[in-house]
PDB file of N, CA and C in Angstrom:
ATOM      1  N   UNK A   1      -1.321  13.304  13.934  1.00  0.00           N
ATOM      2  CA  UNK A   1      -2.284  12.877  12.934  1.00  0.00           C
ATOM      3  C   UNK A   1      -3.419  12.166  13.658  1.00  0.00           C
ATOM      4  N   UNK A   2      -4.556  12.579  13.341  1.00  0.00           N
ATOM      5  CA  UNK A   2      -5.965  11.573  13.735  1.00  0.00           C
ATOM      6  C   UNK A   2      -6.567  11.043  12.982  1.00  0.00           C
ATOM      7  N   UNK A   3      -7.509  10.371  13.385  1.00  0.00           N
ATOM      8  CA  UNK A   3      -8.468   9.147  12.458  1.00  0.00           C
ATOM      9  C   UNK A   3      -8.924  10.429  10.944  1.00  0.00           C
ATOM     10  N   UNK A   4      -9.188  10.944  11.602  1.00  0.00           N
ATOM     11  CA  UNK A   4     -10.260  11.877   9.885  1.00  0.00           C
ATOM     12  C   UNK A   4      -8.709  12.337   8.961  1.00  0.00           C
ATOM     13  N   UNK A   5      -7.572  12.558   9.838  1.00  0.00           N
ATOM     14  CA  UNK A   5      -6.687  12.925   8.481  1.00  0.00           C
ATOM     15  C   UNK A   5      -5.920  11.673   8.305  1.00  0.00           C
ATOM     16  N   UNK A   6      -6.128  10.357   8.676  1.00  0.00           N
ATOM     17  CA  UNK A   6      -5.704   8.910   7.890  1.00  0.00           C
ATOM     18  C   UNK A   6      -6.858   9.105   7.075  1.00  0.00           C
ATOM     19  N   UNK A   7      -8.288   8.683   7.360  1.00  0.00           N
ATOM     20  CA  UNK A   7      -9.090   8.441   6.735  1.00  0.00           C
ATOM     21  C   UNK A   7      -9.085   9.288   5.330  1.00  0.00           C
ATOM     22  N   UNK A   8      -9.053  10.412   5.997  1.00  0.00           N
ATOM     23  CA  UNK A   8      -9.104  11.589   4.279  1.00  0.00           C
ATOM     24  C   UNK A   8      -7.916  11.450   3.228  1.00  0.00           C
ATOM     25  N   UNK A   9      -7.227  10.859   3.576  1.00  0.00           N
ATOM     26  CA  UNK A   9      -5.580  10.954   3.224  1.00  0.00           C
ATOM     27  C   UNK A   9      -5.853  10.385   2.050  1.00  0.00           C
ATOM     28  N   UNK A  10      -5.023  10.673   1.149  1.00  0.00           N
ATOM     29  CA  UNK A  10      -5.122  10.064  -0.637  1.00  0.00           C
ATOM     30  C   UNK A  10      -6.166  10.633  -1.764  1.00  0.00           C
ATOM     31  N   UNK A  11      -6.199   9.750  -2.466  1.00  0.00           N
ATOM     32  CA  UNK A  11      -7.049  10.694  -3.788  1.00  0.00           C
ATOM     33  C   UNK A  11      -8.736   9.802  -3.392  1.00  0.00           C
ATOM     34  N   UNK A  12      -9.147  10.588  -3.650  1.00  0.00           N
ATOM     35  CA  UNK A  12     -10.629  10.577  -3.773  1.00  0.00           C
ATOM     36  C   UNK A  12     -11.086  10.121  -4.972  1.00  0.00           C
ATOM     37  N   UNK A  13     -12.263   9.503  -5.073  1.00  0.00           N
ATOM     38  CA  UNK A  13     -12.621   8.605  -6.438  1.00  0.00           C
ATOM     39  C   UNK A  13     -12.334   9.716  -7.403  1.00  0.00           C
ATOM     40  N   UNK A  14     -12.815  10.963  -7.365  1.00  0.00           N
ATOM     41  CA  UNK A  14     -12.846  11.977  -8.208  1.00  0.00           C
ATOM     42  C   UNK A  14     -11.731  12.472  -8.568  1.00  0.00           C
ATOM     43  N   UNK A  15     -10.748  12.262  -7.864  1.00  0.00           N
ATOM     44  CA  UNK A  15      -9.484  12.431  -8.596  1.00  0.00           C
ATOM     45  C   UNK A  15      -8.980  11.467  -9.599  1.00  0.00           C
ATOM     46  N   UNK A  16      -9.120  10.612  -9.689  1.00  0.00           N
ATOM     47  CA  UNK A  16      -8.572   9.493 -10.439  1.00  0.00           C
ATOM     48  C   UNK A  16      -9.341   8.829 -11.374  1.00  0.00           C
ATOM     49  N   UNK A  17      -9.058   9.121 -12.754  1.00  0.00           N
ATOM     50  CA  UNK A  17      -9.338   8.845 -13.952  1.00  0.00           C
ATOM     51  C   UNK A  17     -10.255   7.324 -13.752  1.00  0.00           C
ATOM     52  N   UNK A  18     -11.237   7.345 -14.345  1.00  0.00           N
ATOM     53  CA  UNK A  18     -12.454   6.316 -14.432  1.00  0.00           C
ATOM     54  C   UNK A  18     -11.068   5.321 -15.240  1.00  0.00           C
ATOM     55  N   UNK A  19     -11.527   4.328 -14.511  1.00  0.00           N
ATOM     56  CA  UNK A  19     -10.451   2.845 -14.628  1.00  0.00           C
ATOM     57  C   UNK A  19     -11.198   1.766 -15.118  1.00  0.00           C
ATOM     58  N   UNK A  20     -12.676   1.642 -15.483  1.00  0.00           N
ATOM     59  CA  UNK A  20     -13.465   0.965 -15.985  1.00  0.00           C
ATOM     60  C   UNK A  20     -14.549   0.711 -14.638  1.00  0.00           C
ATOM     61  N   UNK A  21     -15.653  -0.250 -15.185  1.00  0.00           N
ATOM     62  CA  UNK A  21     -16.305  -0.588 -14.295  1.00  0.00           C
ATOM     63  C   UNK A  21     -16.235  -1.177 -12.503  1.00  0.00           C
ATOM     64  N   UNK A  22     -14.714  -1.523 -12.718  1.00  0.00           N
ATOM     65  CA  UNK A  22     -14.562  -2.064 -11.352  1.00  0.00           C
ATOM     66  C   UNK A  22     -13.339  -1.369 -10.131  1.00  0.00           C
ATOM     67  N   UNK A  23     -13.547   0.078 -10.725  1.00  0.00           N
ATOM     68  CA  UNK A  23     -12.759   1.151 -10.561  1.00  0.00           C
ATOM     69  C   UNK A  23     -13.045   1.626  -8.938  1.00  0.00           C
ATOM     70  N   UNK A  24     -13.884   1.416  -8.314  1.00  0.00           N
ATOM     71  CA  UNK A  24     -14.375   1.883  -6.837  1.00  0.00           C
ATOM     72  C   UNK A  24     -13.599   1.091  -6.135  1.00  0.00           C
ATOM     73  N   UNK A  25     -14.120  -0.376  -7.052  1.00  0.00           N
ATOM     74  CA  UNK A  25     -13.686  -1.592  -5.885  1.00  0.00           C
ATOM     75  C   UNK A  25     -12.022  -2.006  -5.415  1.00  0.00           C
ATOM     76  N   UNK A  26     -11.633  -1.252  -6.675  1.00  0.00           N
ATOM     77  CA  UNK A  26      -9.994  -1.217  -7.391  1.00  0.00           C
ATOM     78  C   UNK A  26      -9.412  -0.140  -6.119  1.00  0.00           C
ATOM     79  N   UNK A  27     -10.014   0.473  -5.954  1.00  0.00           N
ATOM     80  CA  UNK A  27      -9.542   2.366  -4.783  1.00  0.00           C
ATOM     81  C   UNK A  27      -9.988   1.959  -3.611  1.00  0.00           C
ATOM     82  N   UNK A  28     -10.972   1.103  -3.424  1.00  0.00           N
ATOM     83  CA  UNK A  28     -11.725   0.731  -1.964  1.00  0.00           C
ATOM     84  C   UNK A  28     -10.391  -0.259  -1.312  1.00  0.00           C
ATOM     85  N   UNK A  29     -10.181  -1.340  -2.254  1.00  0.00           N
ATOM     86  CA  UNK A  29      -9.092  -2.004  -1.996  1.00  0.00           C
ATOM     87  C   UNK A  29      -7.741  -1.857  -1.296  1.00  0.00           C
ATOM     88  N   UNK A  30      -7.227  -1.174  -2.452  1.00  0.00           N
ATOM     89  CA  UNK A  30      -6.343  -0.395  -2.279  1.00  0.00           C
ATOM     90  C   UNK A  30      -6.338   0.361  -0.832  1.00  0.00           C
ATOM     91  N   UNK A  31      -6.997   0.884  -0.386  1.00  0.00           N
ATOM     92  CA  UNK A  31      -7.096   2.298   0.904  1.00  0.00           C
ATOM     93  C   UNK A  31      -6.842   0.848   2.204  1.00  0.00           C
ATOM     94  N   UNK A  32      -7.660  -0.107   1.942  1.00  0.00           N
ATOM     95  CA  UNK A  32      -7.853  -1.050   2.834  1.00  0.00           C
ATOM     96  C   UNK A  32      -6.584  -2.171   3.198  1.00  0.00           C
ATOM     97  N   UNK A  33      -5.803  -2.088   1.640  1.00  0.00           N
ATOM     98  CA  UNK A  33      -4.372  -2.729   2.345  1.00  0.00           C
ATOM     99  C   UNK A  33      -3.468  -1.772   2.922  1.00  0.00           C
ATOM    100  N   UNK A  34      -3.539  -0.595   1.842  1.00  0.00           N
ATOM    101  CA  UNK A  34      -2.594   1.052   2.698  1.00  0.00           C
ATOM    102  C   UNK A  34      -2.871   1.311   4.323  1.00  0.00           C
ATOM    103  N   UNK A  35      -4.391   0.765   4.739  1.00  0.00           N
ATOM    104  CA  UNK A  35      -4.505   0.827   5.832  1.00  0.00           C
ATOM    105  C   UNK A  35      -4.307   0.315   6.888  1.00  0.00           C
ATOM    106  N   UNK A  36      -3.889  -0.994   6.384  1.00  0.00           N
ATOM    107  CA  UNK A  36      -3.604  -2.313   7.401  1.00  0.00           C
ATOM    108  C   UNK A  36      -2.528  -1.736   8.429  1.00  0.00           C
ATOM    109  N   UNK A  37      -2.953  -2.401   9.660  1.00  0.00           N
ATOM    110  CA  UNK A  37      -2.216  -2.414  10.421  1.00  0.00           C
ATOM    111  C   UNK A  37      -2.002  -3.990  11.315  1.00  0.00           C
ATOM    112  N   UNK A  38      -2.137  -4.518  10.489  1.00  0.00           N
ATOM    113  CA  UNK A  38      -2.043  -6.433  10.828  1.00  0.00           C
ATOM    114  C   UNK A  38      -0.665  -6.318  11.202  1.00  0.00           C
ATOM    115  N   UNK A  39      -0.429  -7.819  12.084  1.00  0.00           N
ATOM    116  CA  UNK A  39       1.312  -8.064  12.013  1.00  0.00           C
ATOM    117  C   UNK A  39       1.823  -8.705  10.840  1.00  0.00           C
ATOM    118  N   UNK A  40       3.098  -7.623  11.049  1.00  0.00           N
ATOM    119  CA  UNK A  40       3.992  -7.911   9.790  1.00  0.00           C
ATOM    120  C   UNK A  40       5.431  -9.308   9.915  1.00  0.00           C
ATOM    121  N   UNK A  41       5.387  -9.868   8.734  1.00  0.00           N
ATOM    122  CA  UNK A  41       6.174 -11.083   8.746  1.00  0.00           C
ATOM    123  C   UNK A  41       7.747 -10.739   8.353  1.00  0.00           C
ATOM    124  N   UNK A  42       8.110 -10.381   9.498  1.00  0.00           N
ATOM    125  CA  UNK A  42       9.201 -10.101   9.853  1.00  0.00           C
ATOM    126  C   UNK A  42      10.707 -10.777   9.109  1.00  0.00           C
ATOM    127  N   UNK A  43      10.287 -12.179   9.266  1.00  0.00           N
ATOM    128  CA  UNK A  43      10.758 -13.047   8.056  1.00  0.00           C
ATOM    129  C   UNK A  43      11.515 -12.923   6.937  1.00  0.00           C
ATOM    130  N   UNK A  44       9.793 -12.849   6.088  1.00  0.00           N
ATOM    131  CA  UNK A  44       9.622 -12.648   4.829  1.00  0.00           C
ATOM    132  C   UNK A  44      10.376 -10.780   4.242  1.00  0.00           C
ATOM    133  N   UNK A  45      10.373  -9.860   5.857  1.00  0.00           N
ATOM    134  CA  UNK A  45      10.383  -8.856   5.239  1.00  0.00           C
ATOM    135  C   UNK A  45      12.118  -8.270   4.987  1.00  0.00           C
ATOM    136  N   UNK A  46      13.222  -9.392   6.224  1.00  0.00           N
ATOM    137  CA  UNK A  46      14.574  -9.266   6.376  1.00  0.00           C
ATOM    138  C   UNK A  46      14.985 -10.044   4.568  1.00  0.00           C
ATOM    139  N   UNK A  47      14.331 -11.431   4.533  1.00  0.00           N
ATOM    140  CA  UNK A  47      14.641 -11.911   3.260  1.00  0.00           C
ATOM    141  C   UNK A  47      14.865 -11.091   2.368  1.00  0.00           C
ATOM    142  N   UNK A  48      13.556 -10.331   1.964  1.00  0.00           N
ATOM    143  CA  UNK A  48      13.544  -8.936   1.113  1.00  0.00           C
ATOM    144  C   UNK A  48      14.433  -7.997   0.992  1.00  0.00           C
ATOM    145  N   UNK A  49      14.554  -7.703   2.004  1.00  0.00           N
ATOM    146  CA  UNK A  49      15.959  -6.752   2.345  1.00  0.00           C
ATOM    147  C   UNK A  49      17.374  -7.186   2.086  1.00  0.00           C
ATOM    148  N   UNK A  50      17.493  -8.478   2.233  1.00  0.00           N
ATOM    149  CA  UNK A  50      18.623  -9.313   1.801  1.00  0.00           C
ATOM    150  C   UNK A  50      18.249  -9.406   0.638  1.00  0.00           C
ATOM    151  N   UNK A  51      17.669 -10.123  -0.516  1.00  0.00           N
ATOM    152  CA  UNK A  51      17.635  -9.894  -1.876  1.00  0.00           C
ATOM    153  C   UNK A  51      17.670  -8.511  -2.353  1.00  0.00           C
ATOM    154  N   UNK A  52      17.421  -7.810  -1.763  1.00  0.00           N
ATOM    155  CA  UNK A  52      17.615  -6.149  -2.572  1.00  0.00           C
ATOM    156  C   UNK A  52      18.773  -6.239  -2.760  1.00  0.00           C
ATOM    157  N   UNK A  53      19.743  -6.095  -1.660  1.00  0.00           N
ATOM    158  CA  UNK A  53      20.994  -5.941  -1.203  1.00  0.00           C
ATOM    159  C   UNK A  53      21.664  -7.079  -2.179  1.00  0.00           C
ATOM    160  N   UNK A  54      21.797  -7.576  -2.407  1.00  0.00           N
ATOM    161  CA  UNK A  54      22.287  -8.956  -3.195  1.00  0.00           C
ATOM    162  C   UNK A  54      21.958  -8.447  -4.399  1.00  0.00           C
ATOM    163  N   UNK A  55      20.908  -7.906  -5.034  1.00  0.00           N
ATOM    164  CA  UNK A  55      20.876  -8.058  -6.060  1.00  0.00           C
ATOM    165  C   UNK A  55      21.342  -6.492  -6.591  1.00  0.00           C
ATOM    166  N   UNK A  56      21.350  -5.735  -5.586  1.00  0.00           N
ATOM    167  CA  UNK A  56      22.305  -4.296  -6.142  1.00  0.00           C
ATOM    168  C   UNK A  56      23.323  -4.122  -5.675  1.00  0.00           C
ATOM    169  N   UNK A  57      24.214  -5.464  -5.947  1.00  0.00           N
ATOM    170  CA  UNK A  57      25.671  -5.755  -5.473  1.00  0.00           C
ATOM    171  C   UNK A  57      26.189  -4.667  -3.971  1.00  0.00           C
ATOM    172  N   UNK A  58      25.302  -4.984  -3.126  1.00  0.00           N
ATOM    173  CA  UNK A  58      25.372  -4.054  -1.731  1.00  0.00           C
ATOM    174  C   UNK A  58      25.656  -5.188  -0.807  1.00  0.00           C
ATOM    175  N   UNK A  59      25.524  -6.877  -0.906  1.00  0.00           N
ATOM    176  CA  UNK A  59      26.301  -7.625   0.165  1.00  0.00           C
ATOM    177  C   UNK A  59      27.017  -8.433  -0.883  1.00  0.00           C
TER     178      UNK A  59
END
């Protein structure tokens, strides 16, 4: 995979039903956290995994 097929990847404004006036900024958003590649809180993300598990009687 390269930069133009991340970049192209997903729906295009034109696919997706007009969401009201703040509908660009709503999809611009969106693409920009899907895109992150920040460090992840490793932490916060085992916790998670332990409450899943806990809570669908799996520990």
């Amino acid at each position: 995979m390269n930069h133009a097929d991340i970049t192209d990847a997903g729906p295009s404004h034109a696919d997706i039903p007009d969401a009201g006036p703040n509908h660009a900024t709503a999809l611009d958003r969106w693409r920009s956290v899907a895109a992150a590649t920040g460090p992840a809180d490793r932490a916060a993300a085992e916790a998670g995994v332990r409450l899943a598990y806990r809570t669908a009687g799996l520990a």
